[in-house]
N, C-alpha and C. Protein backbone atom coordinates (compact mmCIF):
# COMPACT_ATOMS: atom_id res chain seq x y z
N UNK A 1 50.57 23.36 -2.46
CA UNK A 1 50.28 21.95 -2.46
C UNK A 1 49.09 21.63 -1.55
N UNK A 2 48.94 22.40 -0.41
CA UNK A 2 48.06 22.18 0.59
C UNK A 2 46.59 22.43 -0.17
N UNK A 3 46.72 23.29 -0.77
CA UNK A 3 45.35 23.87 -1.53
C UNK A 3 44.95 23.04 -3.03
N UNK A 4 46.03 22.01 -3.55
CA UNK A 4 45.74 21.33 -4.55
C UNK A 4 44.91 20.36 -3.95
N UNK A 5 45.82 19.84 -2.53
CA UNK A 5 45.04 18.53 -2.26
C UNK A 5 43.67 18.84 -1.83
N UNK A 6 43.39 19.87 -0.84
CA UNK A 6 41.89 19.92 0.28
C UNK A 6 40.76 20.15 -1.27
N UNK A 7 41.47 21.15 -2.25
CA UNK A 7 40.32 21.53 -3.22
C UNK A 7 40.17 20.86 -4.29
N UNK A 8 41.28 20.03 -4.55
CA UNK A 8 41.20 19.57 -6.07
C UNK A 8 41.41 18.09 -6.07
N UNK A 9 41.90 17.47 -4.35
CA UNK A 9 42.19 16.23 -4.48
C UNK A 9 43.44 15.36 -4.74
N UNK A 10 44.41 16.36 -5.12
CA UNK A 10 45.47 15.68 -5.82
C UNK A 10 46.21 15.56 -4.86
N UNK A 11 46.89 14.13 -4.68
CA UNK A 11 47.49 13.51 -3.68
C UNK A 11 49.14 13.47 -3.87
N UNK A 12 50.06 13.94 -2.90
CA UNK A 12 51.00 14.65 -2.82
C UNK A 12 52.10 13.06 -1.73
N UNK A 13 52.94 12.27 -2.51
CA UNK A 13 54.08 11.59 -1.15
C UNK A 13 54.94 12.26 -1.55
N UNK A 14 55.91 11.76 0.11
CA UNK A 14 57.26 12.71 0.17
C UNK A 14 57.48 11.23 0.99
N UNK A 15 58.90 11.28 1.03
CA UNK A 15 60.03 10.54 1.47
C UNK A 15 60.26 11.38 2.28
N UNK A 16 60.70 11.34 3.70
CA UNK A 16 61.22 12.12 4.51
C UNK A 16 61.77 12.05 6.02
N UNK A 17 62.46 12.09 6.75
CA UNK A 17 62.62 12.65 8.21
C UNK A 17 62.18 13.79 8.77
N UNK A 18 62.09 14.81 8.00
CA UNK A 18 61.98 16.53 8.59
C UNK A 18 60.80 16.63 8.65
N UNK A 19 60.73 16.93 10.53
CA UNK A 19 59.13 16.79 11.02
C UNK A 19 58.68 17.54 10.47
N UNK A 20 59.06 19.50 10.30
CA UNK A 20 58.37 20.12 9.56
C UNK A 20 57.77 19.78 8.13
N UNK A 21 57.83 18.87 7.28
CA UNK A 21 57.39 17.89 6.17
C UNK A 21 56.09 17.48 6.69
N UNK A 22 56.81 16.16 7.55
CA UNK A 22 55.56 15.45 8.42
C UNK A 22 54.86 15.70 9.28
N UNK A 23 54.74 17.20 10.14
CA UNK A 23 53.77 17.81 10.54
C UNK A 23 52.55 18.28 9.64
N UNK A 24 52.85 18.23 7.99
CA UNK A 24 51.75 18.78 7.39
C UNK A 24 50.51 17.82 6.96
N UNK A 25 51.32 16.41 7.29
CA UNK A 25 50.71 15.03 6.68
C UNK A 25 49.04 15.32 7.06
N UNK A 26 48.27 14.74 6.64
CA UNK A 26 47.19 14.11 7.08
C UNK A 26 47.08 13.07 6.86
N UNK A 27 47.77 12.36 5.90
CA UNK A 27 48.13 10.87 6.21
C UNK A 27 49.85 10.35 6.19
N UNK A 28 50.45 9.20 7.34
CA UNK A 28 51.36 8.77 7.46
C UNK A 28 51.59 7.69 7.20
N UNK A 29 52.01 7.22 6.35
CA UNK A 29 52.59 5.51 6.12
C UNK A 29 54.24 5.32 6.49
N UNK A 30 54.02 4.00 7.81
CA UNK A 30 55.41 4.06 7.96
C UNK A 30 55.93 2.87 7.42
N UNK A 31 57.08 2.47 6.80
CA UNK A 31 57.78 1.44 5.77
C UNK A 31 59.08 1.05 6.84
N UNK A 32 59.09 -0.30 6.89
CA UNK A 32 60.26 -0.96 7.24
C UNK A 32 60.58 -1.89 6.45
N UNK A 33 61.93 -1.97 6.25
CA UNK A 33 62.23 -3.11 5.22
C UNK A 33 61.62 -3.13 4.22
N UNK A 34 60.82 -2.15 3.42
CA UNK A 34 60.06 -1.77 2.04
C UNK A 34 58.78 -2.66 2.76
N UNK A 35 58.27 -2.64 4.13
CA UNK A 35 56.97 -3.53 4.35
C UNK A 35 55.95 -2.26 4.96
N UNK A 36 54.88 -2.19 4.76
CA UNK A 36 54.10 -0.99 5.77
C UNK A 36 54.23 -1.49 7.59
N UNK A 37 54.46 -0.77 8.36
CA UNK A 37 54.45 -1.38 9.35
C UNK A 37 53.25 -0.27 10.26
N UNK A 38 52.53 0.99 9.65
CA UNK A 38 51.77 1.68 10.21
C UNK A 38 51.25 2.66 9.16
N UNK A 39 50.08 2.63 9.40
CA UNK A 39 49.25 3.44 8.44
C UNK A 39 48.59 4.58 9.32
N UNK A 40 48.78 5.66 9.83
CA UNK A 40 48.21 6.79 10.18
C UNK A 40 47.38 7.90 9.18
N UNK A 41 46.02 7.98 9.83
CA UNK A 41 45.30 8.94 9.05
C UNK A 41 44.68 10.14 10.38
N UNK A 42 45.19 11.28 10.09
CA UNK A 42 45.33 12.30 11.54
C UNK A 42 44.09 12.88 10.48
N UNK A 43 44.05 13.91 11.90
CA UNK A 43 42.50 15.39 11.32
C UNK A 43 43.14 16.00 10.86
């Protein structure tokens, strides 16, 4: 999946708790109450 997105672009969400998941993010959207309440874009 890592190699679809950096080379080909194709954009990958997950629903999740398990940091190992969300350690791979390069981008984080956080949802409360179905509202965005934080948009993170890491290196």
């Amino acid at each position: 999946m890592e190699h679809l997105n950096r080379e080909h672009g194709v954009t990958f969400l997950f629903s999740t708790h398990d940091m190992l998941v969300i350690g791979k993010a390069r981008r984080r959207v956080h949802l409360r109450d179905g509202q965005v309440v934080d948009d993170e874009r890491l290196a």
